[in-house]
C-alpha atoms as a PDB file:
ATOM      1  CA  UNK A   1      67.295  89.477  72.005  1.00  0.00           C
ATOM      2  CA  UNK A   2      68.928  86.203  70.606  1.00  0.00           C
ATOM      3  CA  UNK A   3      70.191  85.882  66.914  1.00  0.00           C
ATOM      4  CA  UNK A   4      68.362  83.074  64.892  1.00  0.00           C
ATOM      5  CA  UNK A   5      69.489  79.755  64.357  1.00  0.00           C
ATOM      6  CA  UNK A   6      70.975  78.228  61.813  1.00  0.00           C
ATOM      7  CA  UNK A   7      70.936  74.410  61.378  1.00  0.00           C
ATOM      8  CA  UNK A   8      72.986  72.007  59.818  1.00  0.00           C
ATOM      9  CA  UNK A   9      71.344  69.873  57.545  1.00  0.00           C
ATOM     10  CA  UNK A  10      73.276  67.553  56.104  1.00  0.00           C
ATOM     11  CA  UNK A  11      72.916  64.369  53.471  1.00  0.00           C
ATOM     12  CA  UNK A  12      74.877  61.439  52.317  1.00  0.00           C
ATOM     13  CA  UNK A  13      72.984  60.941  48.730  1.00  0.00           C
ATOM     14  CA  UNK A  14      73.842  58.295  46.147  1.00  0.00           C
ATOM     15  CA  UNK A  15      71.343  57.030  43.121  1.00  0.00           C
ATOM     16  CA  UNK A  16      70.839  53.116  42.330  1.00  0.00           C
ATOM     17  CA  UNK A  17      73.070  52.160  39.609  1.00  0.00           C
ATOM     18  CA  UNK A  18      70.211  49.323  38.756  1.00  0.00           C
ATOM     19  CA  UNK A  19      67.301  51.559  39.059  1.00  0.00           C
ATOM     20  CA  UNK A  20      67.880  54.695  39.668  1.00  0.00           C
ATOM     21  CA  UNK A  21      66.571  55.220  43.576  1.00  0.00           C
ATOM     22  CA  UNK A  22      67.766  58.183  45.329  1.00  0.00           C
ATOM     23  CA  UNK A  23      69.023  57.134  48.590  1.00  0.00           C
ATOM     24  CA  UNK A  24      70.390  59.009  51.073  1.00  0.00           C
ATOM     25  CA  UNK A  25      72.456  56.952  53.353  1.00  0.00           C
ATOM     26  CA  UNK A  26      72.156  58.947  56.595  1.00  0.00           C
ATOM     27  CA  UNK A  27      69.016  57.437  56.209  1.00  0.00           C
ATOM     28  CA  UNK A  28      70.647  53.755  56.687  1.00  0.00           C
ATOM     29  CA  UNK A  29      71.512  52.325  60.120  1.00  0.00           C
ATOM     30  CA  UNK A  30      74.833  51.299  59.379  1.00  0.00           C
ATOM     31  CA  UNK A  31      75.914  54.881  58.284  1.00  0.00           C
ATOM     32  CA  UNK A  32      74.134  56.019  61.593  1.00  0.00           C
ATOM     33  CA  UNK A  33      76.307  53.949  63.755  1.00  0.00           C
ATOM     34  CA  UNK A  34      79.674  54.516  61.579  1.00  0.00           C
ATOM     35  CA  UNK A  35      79.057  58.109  62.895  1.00  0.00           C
ATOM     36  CA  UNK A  36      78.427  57.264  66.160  1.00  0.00           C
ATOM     37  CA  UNK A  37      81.410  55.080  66.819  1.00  0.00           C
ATOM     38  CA  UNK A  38      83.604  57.672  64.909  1.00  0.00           C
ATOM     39  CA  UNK A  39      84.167  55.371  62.160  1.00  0.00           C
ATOM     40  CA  UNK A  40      84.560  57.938  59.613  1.00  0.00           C
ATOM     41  CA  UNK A  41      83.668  61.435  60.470  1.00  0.00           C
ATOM     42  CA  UNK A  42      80.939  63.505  58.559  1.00  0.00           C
ATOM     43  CA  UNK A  43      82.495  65.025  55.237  1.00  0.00           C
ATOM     44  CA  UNK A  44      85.266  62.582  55.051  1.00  0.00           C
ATOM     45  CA  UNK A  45      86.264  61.418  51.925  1.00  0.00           C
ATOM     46  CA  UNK A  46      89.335  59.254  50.255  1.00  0.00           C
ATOM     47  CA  UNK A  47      89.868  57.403  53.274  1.00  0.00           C
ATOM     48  CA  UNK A  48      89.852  53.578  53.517  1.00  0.00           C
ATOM     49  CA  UNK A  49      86.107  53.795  55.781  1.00  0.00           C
ATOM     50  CA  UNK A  50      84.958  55.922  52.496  1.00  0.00           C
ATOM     51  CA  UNK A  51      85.874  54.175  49.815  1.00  0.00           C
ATOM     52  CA  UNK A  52      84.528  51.217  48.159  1.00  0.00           C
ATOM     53  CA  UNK A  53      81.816  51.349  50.869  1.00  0.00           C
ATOM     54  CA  UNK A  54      79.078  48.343  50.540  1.00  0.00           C
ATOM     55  CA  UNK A  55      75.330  50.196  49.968  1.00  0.00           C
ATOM     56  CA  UNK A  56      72.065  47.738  49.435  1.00  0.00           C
ATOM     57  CA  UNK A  57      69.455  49.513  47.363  1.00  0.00           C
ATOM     58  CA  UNK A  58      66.124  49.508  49.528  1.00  0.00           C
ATOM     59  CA  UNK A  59      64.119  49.569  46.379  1.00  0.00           C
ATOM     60  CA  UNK A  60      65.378  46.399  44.348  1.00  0.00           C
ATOM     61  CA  UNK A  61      67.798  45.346  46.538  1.00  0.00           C
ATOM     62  CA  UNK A  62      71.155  45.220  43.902  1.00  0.00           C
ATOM     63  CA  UNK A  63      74.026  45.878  45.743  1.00  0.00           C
ATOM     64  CA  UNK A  64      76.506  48.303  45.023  1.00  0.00           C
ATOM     65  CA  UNK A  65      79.736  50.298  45.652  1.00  0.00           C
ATOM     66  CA  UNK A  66      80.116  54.116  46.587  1.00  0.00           C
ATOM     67  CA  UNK A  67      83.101  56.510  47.334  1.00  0.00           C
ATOM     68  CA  UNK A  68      81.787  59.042  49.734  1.00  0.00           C
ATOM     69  CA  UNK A  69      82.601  62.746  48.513  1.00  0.00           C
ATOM     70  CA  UNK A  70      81.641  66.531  48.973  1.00  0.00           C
END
């Protein structure tokens, strides 16, 4: 018999400075296809990709900065 899995589950979460939206930016294209073209790797933080990073709110649209930590 096999052992159970475990999965990863893993979030990039931020809140709307303007409103107050939870966002989770895995959720965002952009972040998506950082990942996939190695970009910045997941967990990385104080790196020039991962600082001062551009987010759009989807709920009122205010745009914003972020530094990505963990």
């Amino acid at each position: 018999m096999s052992n159970p899995k475990a999965t990863w589950c893993i979030s990039l979460d931020t809140e709307c400075p303007e409103c107050g939206e939870a966002i989770d930016l895995f959720e965002q294209d952009w972040v998506n296809a950082a990942l996939s073209d190695r970009t910045f790797d997941v967990c990385e933080r104080d790196t020039r990709w991962t600082t001062d990073v551009n987010v759009t709110c989807p709920k009122c649209s205010v745009d914003f900065k972020v530094d990505f930590e963990y």
